[in-house]
C-alpha atoms as a PDB file:
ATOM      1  CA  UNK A   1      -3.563   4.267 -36.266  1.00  0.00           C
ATOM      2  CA  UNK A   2      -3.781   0.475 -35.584  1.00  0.00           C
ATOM      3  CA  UNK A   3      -4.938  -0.238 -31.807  1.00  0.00           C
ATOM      4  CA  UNK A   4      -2.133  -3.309 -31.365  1.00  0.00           C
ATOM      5  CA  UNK A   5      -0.887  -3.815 -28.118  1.00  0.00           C
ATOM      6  CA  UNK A   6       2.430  -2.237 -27.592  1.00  0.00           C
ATOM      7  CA  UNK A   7       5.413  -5.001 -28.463  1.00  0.00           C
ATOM      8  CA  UNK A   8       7.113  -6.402 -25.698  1.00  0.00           C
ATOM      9  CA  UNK A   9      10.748  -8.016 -26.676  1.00  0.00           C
ATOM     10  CA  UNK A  10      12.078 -10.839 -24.515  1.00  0.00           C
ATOM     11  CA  UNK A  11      15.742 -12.228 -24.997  1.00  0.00           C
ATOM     12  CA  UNK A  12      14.598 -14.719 -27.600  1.00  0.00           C
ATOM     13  CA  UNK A  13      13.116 -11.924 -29.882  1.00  0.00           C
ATOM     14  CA  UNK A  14      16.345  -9.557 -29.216  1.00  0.00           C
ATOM     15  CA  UNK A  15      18.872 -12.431 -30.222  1.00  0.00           C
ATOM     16  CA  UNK A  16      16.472 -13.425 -33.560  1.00  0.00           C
ATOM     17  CA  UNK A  17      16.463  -9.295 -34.163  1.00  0.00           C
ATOM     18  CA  UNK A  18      20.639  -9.427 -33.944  1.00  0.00           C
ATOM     19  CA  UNK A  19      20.642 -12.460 -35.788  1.00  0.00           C
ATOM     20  CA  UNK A  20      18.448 -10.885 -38.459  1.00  0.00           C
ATOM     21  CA  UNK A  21      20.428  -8.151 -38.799  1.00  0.00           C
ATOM     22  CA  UNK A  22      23.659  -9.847 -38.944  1.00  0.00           C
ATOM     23  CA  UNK A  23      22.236 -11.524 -41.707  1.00  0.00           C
ATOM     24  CA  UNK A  24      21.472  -8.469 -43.734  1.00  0.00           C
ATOM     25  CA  UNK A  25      24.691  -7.032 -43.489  1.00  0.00           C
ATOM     26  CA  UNK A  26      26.159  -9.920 -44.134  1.00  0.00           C
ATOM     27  CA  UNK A  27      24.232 -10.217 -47.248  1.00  0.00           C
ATOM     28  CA  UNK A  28      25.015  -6.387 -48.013  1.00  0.00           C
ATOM     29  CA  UNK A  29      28.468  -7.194 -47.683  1.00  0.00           C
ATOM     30  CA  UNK A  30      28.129  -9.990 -50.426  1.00  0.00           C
ATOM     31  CA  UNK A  31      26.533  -8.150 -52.987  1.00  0.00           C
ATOM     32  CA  UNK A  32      28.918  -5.230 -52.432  1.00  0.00           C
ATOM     33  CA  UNK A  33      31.550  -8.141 -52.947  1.00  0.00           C
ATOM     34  CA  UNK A  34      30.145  -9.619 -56.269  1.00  0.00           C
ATOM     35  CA  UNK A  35      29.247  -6.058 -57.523  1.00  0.00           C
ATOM     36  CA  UNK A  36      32.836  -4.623 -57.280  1.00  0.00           C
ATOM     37  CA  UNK A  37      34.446  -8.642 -59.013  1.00  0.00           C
ATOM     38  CA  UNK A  38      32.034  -7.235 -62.240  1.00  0.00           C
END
């Protein structure tokens, strides 16, 4: 088991986590997109 700290998450790390996200589905989305046009 590593012995890191435990994380603490501030709003700036929350919004770059939704943004992240929103980015992945996003990009999910996409490919779904392009897959299904084949």
């Amino acid at each position: 088991m590593p012995t890191n700290p435990p994380l603490t998450l501030d709003a700036t790390d929350h919004a770059i986590i939704a943004e992240l996200q929103g980015d992945g589905r996003m990009r999910v989305a996409q490919l779904g997109r392009a897959v299904s046009a084949h």
